[in-house]
N, C-alpha and C. Protein backbone atom coordinates (compact mmCIF):
# COMPACT_ATOMS: atom_id res chain seq x y z
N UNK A 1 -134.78 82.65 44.36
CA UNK A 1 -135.78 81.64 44.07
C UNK A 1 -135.47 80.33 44.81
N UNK A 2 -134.18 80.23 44.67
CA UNK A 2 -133.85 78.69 45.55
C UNK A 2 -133.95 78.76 47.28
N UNK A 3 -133.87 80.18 47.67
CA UNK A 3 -134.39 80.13 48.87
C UNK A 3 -135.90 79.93 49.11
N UNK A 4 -136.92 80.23 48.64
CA UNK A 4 -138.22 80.06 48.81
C UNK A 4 -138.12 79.00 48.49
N UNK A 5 -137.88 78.72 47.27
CA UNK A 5 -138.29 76.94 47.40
C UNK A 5 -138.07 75.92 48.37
N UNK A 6 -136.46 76.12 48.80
CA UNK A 6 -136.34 75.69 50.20
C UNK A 6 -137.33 75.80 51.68
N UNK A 7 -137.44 76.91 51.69
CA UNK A 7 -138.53 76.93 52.78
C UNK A 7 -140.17 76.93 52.59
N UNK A 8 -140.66 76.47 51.54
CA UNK A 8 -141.76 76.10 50.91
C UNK A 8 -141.54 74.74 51.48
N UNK A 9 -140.77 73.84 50.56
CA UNK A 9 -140.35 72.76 50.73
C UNK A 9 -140.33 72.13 52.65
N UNK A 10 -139.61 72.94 53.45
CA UNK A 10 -139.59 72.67 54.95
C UNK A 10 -140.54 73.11 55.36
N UNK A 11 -141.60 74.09 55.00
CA UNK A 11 -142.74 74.15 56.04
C UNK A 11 -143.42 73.00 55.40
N UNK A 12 -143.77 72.36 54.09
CA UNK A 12 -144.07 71.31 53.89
C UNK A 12 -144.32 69.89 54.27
N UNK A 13 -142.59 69.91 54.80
CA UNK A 13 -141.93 68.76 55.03
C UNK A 13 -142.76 68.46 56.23
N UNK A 14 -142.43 69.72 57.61
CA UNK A 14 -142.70 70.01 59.04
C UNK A 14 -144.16 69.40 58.67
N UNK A 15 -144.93 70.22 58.35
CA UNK A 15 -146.38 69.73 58.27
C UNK A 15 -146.59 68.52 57.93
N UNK A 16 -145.82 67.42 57.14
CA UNK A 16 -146.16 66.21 56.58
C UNK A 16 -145.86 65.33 58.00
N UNK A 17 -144.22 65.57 58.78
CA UNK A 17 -143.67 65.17 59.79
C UNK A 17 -145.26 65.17 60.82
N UNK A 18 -145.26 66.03 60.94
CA UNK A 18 -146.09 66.49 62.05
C UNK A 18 -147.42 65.33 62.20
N UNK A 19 -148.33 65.44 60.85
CA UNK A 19 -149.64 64.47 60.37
C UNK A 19 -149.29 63.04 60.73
N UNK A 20 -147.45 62.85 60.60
CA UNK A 20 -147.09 61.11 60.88
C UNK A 20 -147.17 61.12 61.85
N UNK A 21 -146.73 62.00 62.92
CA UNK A 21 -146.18 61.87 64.12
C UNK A 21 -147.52 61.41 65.19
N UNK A 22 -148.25 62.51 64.50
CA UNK A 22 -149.96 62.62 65.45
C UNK A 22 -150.30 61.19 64.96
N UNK A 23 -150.02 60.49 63.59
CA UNK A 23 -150.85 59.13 62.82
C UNK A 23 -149.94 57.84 64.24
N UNK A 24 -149.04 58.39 63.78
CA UNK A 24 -147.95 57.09 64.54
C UNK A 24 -147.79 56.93 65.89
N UNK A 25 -148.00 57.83 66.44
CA UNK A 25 -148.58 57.70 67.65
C UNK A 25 -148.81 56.78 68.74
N UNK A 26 -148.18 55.98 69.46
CA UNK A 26 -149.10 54.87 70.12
C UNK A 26 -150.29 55.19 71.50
N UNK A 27 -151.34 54.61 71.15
CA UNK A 27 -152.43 54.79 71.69
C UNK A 27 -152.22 54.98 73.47
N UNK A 28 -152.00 55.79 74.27
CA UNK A 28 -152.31 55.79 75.76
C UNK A 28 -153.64 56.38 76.37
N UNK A 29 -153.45 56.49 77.76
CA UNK A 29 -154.63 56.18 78.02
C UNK A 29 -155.02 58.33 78.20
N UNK A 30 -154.33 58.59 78.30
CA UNK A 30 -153.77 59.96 78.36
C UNK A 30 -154.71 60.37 76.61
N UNK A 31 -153.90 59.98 75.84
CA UNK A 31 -154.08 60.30 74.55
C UNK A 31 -155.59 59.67 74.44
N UNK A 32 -156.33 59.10 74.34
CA UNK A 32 -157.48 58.28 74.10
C UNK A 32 -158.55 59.07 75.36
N UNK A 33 -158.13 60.17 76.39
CA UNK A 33 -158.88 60.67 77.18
C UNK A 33 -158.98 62.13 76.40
N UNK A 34 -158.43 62.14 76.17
CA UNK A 34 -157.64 63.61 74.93
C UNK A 34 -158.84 63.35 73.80
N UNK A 35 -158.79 62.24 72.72
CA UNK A 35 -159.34 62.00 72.17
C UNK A 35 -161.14 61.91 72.03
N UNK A 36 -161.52 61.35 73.51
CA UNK A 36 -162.97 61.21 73.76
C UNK A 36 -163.20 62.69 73.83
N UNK A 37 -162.55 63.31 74.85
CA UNK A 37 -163.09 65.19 75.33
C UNK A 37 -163.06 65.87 73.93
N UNK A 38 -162.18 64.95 72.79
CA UNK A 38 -162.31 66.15 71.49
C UNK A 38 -163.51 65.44 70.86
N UNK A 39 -163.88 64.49 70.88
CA UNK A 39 -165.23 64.20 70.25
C UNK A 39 -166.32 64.23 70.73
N UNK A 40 -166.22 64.91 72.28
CA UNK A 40 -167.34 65.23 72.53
C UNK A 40 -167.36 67.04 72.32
N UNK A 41 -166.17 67.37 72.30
CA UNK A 41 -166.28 69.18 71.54
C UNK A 41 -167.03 68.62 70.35
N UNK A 42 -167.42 69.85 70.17
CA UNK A 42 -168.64 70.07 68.95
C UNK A 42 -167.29 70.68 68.13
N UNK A 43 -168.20 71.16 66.73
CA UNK A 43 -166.86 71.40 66.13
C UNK A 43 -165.66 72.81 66.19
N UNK A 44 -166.34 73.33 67.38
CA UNK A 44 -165.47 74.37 67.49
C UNK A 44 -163.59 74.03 67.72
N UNK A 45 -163.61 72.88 67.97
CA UNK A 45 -162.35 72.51 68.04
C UNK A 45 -161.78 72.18 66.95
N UNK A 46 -162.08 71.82 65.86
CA UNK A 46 -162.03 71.39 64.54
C UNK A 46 -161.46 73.08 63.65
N UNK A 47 -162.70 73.83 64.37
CA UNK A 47 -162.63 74.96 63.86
C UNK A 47 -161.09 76.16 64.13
N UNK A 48 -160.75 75.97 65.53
CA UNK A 48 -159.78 76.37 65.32
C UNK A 48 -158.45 75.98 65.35
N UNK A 49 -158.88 74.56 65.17
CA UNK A 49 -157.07 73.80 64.53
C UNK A 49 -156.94 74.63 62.87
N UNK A 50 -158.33 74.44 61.94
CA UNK A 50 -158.00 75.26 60.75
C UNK A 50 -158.03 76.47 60.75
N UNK A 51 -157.97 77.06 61.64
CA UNK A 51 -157.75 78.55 61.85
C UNK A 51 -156.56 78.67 61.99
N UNK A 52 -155.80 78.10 62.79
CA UNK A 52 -154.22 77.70 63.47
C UNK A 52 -153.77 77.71 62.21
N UNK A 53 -154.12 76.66 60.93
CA UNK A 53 -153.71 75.77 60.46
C UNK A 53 -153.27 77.07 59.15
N UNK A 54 -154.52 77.66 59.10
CA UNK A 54 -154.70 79.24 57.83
C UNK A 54 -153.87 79.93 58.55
N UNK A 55 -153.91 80.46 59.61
CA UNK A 55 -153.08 81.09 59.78
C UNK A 55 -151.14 81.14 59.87
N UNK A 56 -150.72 79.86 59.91
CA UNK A 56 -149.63 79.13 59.50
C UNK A 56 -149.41 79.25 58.15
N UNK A 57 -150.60 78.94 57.21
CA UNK A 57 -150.07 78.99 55.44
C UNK A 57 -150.15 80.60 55.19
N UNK A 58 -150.45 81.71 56.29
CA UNK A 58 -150.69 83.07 55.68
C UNK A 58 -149.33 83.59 56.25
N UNK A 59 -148.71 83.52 57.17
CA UNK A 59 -147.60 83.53 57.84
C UNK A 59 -146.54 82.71 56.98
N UNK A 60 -146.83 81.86 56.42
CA UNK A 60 -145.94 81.13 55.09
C UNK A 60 -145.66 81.67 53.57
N UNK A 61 -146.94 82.07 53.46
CA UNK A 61 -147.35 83.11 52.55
C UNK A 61 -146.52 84.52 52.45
N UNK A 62 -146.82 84.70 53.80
CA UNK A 62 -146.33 86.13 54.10
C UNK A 62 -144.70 86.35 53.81
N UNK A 63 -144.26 85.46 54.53
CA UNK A 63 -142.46 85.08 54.64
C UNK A 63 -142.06 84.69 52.88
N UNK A 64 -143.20 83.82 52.43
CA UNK A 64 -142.55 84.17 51.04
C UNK A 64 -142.60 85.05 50.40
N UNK A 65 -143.49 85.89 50.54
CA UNK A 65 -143.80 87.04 49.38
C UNK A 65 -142.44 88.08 50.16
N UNK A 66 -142.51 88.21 51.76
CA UNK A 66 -141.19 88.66 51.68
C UNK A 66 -139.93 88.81 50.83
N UNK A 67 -139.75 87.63 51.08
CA UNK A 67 -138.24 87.09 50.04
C UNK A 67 -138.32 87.13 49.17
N UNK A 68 -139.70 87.08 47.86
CA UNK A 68 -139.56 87.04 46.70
C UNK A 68 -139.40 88.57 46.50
N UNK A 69 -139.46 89.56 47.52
CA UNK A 69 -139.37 90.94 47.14
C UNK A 69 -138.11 91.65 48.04
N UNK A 70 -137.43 90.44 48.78
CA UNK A 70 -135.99 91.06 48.75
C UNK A 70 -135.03 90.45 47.95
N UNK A 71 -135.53 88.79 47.17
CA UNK A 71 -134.71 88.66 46.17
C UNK A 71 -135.42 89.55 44.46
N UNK A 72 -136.13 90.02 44.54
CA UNK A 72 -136.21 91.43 43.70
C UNK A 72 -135.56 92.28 43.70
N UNK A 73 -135.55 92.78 44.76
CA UNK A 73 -134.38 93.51 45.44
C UNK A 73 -133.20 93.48 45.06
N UNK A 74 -132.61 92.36 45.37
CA UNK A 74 -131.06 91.88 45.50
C UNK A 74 -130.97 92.26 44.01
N UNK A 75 -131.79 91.62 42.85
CA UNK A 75 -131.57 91.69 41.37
C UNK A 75 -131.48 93.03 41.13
N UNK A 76 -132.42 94.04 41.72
CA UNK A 76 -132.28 95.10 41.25
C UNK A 76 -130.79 95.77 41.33
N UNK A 77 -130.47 95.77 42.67
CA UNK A 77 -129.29 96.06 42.67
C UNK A 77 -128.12 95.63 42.16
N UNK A 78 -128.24 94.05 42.08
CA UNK A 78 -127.13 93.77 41.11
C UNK A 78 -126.94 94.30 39.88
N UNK A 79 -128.07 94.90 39.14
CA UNK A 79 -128.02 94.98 37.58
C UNK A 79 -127.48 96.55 37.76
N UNK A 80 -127.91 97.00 39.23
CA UNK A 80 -127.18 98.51 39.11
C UNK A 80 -125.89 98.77 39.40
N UNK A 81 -125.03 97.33 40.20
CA UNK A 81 -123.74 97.42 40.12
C UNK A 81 -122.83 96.49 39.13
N UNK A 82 -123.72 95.61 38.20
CA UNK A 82 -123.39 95.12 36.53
C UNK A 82 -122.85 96.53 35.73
N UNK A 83 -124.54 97.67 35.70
CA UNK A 83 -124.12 98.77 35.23
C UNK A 83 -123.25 99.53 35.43
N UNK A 84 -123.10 99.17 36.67
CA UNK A 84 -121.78 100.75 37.03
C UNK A 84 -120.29 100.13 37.04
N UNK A 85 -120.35 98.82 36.76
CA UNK A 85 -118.89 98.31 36.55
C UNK A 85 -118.83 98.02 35.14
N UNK A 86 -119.95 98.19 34.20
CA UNK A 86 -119.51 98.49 32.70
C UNK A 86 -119.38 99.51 32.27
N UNK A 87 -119.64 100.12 33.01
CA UNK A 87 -119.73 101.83 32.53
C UNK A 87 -118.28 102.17 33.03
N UNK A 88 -117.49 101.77 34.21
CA UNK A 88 -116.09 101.97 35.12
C UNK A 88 -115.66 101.27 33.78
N UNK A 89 -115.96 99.98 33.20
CA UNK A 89 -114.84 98.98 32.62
C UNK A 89 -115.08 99.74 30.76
N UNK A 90 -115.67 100.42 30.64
CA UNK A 90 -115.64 101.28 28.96
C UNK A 90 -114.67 102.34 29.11
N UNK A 91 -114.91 102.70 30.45
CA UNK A 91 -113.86 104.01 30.69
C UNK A 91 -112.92 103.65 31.01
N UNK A 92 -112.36 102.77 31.45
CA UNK A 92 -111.03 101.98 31.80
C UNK A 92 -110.50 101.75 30.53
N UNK A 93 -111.07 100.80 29.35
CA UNK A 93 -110.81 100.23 28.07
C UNK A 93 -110.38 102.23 27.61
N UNK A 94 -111.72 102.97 27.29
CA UNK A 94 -111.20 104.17 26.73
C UNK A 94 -109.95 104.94 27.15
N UNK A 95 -109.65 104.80 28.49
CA UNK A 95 -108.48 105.80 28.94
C UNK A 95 -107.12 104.57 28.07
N UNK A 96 -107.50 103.69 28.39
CA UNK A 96 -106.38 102.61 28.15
C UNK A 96 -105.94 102.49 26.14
N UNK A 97 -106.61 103.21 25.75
CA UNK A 97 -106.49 103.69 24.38
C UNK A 97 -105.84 104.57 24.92
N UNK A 98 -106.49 105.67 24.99
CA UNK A 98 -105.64 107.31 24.87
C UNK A 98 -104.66 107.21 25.43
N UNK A 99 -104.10 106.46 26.75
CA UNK A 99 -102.71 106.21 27.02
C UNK A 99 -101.81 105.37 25.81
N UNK A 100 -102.22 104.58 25.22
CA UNK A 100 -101.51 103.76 24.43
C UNK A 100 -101.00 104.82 23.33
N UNK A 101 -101.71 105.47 22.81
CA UNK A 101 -101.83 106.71 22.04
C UNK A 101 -101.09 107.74 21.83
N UNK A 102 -100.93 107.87 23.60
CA UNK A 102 -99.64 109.10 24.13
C UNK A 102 -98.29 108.33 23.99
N UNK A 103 -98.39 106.84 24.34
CA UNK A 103 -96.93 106.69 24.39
C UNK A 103 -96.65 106.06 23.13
N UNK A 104 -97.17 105.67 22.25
CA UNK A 104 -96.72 105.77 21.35
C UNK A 104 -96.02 107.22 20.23
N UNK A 105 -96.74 107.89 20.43
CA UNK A 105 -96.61 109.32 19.83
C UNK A 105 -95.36 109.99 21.20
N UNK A 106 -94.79 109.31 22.49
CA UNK A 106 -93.62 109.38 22.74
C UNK A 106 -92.63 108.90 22.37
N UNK A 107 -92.87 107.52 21.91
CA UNK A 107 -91.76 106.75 21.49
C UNK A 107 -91.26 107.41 20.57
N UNK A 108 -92.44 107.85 19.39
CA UNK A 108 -91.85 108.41 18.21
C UNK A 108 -90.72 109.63 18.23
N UNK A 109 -91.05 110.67 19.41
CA UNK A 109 -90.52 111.68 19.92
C UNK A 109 -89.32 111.11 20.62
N UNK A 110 -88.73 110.24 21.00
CA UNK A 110 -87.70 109.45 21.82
C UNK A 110 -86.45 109.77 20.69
N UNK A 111 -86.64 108.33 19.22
CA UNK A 111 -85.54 107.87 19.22
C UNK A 111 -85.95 108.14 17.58
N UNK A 112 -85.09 108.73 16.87
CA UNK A 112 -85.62 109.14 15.27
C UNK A 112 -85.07 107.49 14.57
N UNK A 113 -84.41 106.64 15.36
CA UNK A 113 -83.71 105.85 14.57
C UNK A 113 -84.73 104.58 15.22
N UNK A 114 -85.60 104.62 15.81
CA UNK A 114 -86.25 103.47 16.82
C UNK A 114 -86.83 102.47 15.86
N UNK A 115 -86.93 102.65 14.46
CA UNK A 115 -87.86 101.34 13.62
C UNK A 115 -86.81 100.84 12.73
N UNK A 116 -85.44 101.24 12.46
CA UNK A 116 -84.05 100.79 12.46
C UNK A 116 -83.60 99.45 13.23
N UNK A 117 -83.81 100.21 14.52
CA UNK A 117 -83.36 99.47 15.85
C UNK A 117 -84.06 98.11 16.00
N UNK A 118 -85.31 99.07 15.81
CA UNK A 118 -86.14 97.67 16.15
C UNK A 118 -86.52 96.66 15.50
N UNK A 119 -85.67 96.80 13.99
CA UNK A 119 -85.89 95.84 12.63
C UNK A 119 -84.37 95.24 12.81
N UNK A 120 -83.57 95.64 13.59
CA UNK A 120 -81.75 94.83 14.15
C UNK A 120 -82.34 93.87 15.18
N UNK A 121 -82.96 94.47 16.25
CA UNK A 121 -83.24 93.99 17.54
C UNK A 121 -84.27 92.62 16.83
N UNK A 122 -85.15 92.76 15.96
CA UNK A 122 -85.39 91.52 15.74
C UNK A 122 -84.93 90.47 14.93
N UNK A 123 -83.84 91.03 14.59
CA UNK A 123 -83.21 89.86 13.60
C UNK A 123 -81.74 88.86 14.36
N UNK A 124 -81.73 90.32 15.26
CA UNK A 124 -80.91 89.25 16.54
C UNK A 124 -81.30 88.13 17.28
N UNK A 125 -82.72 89.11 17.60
CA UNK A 125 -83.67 87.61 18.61
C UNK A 125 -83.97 87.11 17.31
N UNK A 126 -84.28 87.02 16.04
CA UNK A 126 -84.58 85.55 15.21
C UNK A 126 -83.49 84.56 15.32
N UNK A 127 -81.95 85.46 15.11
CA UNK A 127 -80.61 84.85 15.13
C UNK A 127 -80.31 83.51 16.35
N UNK A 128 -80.58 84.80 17.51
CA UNK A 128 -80.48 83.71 18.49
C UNK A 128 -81.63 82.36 19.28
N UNK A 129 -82.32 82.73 17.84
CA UNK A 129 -83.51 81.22 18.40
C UNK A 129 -83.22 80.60 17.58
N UNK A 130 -82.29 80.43 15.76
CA UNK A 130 -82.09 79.94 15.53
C UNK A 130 -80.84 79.41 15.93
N UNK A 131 -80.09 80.16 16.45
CA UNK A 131 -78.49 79.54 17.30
C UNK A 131 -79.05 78.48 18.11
N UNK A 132 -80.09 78.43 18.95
CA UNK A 132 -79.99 77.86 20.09
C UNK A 132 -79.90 75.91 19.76
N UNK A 133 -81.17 75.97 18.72
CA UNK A 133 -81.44 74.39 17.98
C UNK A 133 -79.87 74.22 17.45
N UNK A 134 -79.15 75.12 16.68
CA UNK A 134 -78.04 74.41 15.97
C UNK A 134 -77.09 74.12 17.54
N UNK A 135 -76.84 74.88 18.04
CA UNK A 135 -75.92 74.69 19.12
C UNK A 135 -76.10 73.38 20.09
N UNK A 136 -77.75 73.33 20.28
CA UNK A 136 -78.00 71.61 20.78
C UNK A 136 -77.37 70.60 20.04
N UNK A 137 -77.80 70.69 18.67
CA UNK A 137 -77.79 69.67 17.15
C UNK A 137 -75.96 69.51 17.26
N UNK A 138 -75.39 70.76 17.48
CA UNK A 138 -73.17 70.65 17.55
C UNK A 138 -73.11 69.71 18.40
N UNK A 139 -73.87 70.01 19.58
CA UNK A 139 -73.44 69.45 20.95
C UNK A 139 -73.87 67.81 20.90
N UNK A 140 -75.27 67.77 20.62
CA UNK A 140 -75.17 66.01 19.92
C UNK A 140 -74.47 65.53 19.34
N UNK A 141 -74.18 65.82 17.60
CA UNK A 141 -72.96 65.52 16.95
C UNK A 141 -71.88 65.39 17.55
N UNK A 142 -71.47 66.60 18.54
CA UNK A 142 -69.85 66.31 19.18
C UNK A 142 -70.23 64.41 19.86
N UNK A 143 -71.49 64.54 20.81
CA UNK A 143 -71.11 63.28 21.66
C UNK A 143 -71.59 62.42 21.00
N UNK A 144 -72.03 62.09 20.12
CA UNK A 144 -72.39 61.07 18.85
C UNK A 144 -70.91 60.87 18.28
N UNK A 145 -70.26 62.36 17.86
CA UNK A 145 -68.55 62.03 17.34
C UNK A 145 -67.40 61.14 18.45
N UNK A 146 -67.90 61.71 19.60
CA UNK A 146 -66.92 61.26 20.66
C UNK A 146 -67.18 59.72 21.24
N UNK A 147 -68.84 58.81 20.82
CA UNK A 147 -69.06 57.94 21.17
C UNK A 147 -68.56 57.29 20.05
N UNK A 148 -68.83 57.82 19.00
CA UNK A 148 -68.37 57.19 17.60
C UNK A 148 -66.47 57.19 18.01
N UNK A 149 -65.59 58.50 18.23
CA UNK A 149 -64.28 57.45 18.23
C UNK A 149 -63.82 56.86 19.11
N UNK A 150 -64.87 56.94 20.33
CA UNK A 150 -64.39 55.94 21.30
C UNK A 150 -64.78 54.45 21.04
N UNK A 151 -65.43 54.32 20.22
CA UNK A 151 -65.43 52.94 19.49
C UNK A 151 -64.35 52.38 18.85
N UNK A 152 -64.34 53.01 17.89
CA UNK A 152 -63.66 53.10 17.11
C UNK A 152 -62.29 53.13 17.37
N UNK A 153 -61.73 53.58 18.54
CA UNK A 153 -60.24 53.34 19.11
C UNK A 153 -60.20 51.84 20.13
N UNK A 154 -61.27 51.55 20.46
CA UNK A 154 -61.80 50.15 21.25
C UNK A 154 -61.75 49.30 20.42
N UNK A 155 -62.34 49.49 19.13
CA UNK A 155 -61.97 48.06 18.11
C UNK A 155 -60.75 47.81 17.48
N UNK A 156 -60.08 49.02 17.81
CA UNK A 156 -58.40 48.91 16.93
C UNK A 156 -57.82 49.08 17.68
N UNK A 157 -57.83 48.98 19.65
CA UNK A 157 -57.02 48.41 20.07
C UNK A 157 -57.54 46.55 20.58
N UNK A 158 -58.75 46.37 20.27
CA UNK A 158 -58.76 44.81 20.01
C UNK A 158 -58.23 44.59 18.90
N UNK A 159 -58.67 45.00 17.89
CA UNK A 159 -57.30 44.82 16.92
C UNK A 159 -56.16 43.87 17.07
N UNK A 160 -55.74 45.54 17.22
CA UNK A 160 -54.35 45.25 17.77
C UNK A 160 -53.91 43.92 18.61
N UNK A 161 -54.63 43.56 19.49
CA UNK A 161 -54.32 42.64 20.61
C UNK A 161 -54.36 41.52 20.01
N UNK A 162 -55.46 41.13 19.39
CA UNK A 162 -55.83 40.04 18.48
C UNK A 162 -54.80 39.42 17.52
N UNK A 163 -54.34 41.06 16.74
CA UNK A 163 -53.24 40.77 15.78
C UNK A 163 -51.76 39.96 16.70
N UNK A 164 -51.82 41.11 17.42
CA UNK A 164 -50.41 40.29 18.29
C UNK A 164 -50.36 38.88 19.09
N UNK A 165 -51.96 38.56 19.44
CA UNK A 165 -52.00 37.36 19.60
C UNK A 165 -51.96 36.21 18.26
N UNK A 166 -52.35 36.63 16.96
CA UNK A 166 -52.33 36.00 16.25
C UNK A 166 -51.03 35.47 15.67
N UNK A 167 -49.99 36.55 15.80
CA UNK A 167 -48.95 36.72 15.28
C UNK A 167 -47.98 35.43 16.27
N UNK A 168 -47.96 35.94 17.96
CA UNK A 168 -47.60 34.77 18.95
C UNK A 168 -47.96 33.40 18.37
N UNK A 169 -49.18 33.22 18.15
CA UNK A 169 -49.58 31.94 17.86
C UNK A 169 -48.69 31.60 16.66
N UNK A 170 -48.48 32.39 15.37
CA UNK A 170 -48.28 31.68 13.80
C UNK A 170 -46.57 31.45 14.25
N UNK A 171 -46.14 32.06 15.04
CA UNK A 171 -44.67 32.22 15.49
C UNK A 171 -44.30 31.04 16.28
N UNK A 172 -45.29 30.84 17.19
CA UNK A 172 -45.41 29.22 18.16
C UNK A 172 -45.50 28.32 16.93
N UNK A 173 -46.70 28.61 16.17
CA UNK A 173 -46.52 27.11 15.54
C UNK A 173 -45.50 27.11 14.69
N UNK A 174 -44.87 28.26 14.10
CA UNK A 174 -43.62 27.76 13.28
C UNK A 174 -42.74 27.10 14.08
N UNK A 175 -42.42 27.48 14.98
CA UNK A 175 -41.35 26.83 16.02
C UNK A 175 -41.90 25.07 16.29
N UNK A 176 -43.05 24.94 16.54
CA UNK A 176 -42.97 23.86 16.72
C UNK A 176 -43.49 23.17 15.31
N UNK A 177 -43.40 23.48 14.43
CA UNK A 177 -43.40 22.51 13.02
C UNK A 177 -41.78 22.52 12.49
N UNK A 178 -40.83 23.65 12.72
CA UNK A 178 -39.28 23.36 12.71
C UNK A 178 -39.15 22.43 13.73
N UNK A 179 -39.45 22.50 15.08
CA UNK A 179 -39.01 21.58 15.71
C UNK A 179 -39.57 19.94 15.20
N UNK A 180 -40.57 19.58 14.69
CA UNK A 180 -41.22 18.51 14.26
C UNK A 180 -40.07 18.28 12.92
N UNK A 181 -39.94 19.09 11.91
CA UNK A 181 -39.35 18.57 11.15
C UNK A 181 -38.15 18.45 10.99
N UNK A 182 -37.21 18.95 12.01
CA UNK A 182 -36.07 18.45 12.93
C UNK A 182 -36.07 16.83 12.97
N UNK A 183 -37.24 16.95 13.71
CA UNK A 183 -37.33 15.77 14.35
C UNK A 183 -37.56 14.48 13.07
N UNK A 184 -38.53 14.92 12.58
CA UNK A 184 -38.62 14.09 11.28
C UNK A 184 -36.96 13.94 10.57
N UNK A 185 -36.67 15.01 10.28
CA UNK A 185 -35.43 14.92 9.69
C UNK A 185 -33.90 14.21 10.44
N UNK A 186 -34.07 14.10 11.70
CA UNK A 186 -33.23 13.57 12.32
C UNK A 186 -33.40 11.42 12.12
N UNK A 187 -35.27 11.82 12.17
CA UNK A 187 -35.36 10.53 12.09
C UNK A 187 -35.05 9.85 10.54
N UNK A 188 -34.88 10.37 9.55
CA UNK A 188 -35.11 10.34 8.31
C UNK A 188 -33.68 9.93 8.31
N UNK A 189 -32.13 10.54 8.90
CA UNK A 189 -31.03 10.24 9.13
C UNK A 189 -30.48 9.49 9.62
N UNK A 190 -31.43 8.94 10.61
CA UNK A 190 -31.03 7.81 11.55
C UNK A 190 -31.42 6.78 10.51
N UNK A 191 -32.96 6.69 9.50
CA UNK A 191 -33.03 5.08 9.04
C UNK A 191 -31.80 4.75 7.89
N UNK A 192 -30.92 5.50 7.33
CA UNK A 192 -29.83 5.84 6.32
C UNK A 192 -28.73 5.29 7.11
């Protein structure tokens, strides 16, 4: 459909182009000699520009009704290869049962212990999806523990440093308040 409309549309167009082209025209002397010889034709000239003109919209006509009956066409056939790839895709789905069917009714024939197995086999894989979160959650804790005593050995060896500076200091000033009261006391001897 969108092709006919398209070329509906351009023989349209052409024909509209065409009416400007002849309108817009600038007057020569060529064209205006053209012009007198057609008005002195009687109207047989008239007559077969719309003959030209019918025969162009039947030839337009024609080319569409073409296409509207090879895009008939085209539909027809598509709906006959829609059909034959649902009819391939039921029988595909059906075989794809009856295989599922067979191997299951092999499995069963395999392993007499297989719904055992396969009630272990999933409690392992539950096991190890719950391992995986705790084993992240250890591994945080460890470096949360290890940031935590590396603090914690950083403030108690400032501590420490602090203390021993504090200790220097109370040790300085005893020394120099014995030495002061030396001194006092010497002077205290001398006014006697």
């Amino acid at each position: 459909m969108k092709l006919l409309q398209l070329l509906l549309l351009l023989f349209l167009r052409r024909r509209v182009n065409k009416e400007q082209t002849d309108l817009n025209r600038p007057p020569d002397i060529g064209f205006q000699m053209e012009k007198t010889k057609t008005n002195n034709l009687t109207g047989s000239g008239r007559l077969a520009t719309m003959m030209m003109m019918e025969d162009e919209e039947e030839m337009t006509r024609s080319a569409i009704s073409t296409l509207q009956s090879r895009e008939e066409e085209i539909e027809k056939k598509k709906m006959q290869v829609r059909e034959k790839v649902e009819f391939q895709l039921s029988r595909a789905e059906e075989e794809t049962r009856r295989l599922s069917q067979i191997w299951e009714e092999l499995e069963v024939l395999g392993d007499p212990l297989r719904k055992e197995v396969a009630v272990v086999r999933k409690k392992i894989d539950m096991a190890s999806k719950d391992l995986k979160p705790l084993g992240q959650n250890c591994q945080k804790k460890e470096k949360e523990y290890k940031e935590a005593l590396e603090a914690f050995n950083e403030k108690n060896r400032e501590k420490a440093q602090l203390v021993s500076t504090l200790m220097e200091l109370l040790s300085e000033s005893e020394k120099q308040r014995m030495k002061k009261l030396e001194d006092i006391s010497k002077n205290v001897d001398s006014i006697h």
